[in-house]
Protein backbone atom coordinates (compact mmCIF):
# COMPACT_ATOMS: atom_id res chain seq x y z
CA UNK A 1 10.86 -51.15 -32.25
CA UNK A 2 8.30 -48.99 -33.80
CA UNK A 3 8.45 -45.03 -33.78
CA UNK A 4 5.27 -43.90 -31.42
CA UNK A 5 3.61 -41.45 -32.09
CA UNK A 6 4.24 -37.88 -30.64
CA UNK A 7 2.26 -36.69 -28.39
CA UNK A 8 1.30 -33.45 -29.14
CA UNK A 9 2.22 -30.42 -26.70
CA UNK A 10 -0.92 -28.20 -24.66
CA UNK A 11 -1.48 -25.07 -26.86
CA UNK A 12 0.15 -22.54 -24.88
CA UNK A 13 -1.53 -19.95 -27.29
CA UNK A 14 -4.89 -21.15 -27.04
CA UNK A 15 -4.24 -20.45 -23.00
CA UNK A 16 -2.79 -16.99 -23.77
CA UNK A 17 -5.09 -16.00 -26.08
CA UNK A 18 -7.68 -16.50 -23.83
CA UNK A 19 -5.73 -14.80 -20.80
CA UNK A 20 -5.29 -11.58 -23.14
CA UNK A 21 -9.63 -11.31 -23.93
CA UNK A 22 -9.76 -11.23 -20.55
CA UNK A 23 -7.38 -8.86 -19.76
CA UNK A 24 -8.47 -6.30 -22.64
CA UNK A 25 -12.32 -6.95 -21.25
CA UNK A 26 -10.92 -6.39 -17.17
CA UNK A 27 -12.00 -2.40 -17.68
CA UNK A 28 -15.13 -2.58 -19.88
CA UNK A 29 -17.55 -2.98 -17.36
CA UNK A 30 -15.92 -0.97 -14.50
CA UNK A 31 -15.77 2.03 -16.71
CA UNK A 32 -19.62 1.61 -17.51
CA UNK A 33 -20.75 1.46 -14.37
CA UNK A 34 -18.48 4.52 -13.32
CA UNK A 35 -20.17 6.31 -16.64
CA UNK A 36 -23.43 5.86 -15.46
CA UNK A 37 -22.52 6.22 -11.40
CA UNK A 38 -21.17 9.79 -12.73
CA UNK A 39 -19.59 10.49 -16.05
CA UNK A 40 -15.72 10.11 -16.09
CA UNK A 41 -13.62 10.21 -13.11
CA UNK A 42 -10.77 12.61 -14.35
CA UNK A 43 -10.08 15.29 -12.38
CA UNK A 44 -12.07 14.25 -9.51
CA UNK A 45 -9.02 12.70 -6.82
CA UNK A 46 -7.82 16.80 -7.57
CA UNK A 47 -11.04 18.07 -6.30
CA UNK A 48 -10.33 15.72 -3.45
CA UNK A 49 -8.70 18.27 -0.51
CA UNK A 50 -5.69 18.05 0.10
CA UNK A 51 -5.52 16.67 3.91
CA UNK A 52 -8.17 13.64 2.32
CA UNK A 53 -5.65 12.91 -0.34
CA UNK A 54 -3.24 12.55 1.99
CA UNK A 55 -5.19 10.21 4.58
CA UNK A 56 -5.35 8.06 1.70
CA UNK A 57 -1.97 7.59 1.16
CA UNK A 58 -1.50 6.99 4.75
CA UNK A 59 -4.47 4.31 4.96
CA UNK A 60 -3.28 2.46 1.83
CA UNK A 61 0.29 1.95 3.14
CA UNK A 62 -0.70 0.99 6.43
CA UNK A 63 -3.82 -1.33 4.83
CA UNK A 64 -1.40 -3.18 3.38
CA UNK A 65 1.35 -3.82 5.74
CA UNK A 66 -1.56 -4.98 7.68
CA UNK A 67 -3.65 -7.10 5.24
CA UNK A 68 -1.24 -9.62 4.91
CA UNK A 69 -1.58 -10.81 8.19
CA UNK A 70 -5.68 -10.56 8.45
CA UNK A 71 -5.82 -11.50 4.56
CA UNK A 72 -3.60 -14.98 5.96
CA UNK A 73 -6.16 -15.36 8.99
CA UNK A 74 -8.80 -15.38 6.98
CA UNK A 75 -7.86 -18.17 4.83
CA UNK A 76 -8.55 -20.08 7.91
CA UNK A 77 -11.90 -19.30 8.33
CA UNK A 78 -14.69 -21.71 6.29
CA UNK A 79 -14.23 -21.47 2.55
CA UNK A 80 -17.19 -19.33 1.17
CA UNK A 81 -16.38 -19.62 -2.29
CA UNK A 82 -16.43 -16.86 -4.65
CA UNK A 83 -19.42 -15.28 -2.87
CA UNK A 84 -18.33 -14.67 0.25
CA UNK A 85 -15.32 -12.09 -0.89
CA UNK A 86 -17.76 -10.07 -2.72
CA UNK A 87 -20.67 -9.75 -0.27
CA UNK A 88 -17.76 -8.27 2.34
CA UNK A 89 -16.53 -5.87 -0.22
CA UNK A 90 -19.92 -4.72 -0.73
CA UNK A 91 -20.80 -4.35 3.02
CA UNK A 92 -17.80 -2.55 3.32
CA UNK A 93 -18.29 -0.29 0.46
CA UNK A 94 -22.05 0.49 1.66
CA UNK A 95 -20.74 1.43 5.22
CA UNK A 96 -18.19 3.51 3.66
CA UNK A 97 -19.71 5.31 1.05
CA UNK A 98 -23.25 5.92 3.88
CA UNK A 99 -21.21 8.17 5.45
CA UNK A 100 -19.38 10.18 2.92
CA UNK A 101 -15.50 10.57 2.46
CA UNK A 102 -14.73 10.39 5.96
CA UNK A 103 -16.28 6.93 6.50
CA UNK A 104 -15.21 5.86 3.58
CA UNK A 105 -11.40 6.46 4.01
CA UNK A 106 -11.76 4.61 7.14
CA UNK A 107 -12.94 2.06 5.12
CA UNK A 108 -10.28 1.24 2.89
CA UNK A 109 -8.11 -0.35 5.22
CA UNK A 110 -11.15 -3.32 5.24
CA UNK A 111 -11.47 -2.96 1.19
CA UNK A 112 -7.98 -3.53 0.54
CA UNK A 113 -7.89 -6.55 2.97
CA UNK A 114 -10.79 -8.65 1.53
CA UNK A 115 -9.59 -8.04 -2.30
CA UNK A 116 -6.30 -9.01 -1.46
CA UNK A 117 -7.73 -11.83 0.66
CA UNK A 118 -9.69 -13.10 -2.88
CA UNK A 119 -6.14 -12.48 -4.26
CA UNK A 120 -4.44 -14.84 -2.08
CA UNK A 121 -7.10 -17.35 -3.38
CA UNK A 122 -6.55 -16.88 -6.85
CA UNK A 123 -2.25 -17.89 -6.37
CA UNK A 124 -3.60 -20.79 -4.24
CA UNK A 125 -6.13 -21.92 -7.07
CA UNK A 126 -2.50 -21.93 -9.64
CA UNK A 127 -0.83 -24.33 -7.48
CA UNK A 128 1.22 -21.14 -5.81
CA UNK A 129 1.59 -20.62 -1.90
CA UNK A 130 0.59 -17.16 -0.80
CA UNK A 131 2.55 -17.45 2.17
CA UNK A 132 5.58 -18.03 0.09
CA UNK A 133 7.52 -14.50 0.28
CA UNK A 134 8.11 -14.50 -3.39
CA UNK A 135 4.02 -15.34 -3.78
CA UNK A 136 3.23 -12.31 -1.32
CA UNK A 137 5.44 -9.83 -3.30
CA UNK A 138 3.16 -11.23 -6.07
CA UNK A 139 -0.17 -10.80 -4.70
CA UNK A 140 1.03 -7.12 -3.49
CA UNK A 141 2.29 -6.66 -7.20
CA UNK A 142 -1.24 -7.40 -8.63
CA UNK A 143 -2.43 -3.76 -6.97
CA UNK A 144 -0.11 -2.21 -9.86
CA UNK A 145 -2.41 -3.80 -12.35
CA UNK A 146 -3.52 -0.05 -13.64
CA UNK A 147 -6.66 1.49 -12.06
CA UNK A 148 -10.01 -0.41 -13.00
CA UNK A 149 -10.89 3.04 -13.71
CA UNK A 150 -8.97 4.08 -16.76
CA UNK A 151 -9.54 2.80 -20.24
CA UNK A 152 -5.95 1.95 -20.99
CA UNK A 153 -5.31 -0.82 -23.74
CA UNK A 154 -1.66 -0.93 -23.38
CA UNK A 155 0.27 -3.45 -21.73
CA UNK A 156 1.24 -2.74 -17.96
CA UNK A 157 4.81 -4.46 -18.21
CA UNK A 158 5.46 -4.10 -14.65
CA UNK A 159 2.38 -5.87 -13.46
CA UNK A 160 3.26 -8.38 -15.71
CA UNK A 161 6.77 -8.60 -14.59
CA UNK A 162 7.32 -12.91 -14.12
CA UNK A 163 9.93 -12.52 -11.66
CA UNK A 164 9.65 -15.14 -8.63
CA UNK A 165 12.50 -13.98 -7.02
CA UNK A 166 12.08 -11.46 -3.99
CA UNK A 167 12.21 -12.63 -0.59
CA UNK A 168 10.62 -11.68 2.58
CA UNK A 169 13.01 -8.48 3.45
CA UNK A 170 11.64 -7.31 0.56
CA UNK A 171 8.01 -6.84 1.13
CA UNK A 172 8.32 -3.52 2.47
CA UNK A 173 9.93 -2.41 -0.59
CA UNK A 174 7.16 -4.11 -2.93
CA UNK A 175 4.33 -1.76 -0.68
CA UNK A 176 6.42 1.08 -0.86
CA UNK A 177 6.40 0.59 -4.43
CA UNK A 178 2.51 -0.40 -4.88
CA UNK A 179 0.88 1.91 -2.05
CA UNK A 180 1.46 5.21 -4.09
CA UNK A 181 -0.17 3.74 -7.28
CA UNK A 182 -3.04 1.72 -4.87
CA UNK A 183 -3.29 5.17 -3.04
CA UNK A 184 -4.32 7.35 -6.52
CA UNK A 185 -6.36 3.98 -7.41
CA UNK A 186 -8.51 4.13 -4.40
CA UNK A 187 -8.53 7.64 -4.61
CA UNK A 188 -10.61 8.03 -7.71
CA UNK A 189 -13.14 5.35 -6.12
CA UNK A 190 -13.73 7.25 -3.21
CA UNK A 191 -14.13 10.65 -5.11
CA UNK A 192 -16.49 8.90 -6.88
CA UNK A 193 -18.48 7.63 -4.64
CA UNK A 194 -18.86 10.91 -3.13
CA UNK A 195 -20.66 12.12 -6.20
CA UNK A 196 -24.26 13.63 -4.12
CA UNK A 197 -27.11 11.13 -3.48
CA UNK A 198 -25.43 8.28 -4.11
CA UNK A 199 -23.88 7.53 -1.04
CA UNK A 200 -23.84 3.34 0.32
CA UNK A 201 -25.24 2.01 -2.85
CA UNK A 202 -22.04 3.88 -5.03
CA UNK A 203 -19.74 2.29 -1.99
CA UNK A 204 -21.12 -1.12 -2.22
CA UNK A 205 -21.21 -1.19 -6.08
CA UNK A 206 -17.72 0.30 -6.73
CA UNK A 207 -16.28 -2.14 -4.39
CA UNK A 208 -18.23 -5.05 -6.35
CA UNK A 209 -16.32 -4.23 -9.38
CA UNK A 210 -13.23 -3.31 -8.19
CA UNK A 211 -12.99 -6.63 -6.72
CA UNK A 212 -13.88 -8.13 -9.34
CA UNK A 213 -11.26 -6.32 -11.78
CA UNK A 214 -8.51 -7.30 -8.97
CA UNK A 215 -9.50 -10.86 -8.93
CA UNK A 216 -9.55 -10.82 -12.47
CA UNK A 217 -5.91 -9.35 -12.50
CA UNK A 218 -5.00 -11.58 -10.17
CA UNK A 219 -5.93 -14.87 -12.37
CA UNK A 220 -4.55 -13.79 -15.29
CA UNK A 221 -1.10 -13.09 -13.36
CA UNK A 222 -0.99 -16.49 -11.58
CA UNK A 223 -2.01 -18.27 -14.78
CA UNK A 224 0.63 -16.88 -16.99
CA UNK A 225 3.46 -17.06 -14.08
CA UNK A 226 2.39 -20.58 -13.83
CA UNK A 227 3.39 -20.85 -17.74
CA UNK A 228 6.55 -18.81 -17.07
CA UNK A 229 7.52 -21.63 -14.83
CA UNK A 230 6.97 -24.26 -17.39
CA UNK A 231 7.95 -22.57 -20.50
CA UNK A 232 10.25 -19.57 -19.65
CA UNK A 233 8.76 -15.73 -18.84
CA UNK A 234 10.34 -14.12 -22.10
CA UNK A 235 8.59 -16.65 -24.22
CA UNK A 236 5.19 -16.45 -21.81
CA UNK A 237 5.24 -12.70 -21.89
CA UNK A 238 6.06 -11.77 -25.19
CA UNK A 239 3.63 -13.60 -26.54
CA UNK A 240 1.13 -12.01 -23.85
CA UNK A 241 2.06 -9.16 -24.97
CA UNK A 242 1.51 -9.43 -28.56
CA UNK A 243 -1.69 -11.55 -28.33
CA UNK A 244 -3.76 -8.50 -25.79
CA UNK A 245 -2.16 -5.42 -27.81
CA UNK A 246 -4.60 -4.26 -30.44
CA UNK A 247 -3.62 -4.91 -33.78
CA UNK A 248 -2.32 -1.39 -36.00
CA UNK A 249 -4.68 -0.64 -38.69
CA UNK A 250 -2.67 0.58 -41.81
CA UNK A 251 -3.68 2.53 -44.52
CA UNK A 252 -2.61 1.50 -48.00
């Protein structure tokens, strides 16, 4: 019988290259829309008092033993596409940031729900179940993704940790380990939407683009856990990890 041809295997580089633009681009436009909403943001959760910073560690943890539930109830209601995630993050964000830090603590709890809501989407749009414990500890995990407010080029190994293997006991160790990191996150957004004058329209366009970062993060971690599954996570990740880390210029 004759030989037939091979068929040539998907290029699983092509896929990862692309994953890693994206992931070296997630900041860029966050960081210049903070620039011009205010300069840079470090420093600023500091100048936060004390009693705020700590209402925002409270409202984090809570928001997100919470959003689960709302986040899952909501993926009943009609689908509204991309479009409908963002125009509730940036009502919320315009409500909050109206009324200065005080509203807009009280508004994370909603913030943190619809991103993680538009998270939820993005595992479902990979083929994973978000009501799968293992998938929940995942979407929880994408919060760790570093702060769409620092220009950091490295490579954030625990958020791209490939692991599929916690189970629902867990969860309350996953926020435990996320809501500190979430809590300085949010932190810096709210400080900086309390720069003077700016008020809603800082709330409503912070919350645009941190959504939009998070969904972003949330993509590219579904996508490459999806190749993990196929191909093995030490293979998927380390060459994630060498494709988005900037190449070292020598000198001869």
């Amino acid at each position: 019988m004759d030989n037939l041809p091979a068929i040539a295997a998907p290029d699983r580089s092509a896929e990862i290259r692309t994953l890693a633009r994206r992931y070296r681009r997630a900041n860029g436009p966050v960081m210049a829309l903070v620039n011009r909403l205010g300069g840079a943001v470090e420093g600023r959760l500091d100048a936060l008092p004390e009693g705020v910073r700590a209402q925002i560690g409270t409202a984090v943890e809570k928001a997100l033993l919470a959003a689960h539930g709302v986040a899952a109830a909501g993926d009943r209601l009609p689908d509204t596409g991309r479009n409908g995630p963002m125009a509730a993050a940036v009502l919320s964000g315009a409500v909050g940031g109206a009324g200065g830090i005080a509203t807009s603590v009280a508004e994370l709890p909603v913030t943190v729900t619809v991103i993680l809501h538009a998270i939820r989407r993005a595992a479902r749009e990979a083929g994973f179940d978000p009501d799968d414990p293992a998938i929940r500890a995942e979407c929880l995990r994408v919060f760790t993704a570093g702060s769409p407010l620092s220009q950091d080029d490295g490579v954030n190994t625990s958020f791209l940790s490939a692991r599929l293997t916690v189970t629902g006991p867990a969860i309350a160790q996953v926020i435990q380990s996320v809501a500190p990191k979430l809590a300085s996150t949010m932190g810096q957004k709210l400080a900086t939407q309390a720069v003077p004058v700016l008020g809603a329209v800082a709330g409503a366009t912070l919350n645009a683009a941190f959504l939009s970062y998070y969904r972003e993060m949330a993509e590219i971690r579904f996508a490459l856990l999806a190749l993990a599954q196929q191909h093995g996570a030490e293979e998927i990740l380390g060459a994630f990890a060498e494709a988005v880390t900037p190449a070292r210029v020598t000198k001869g």
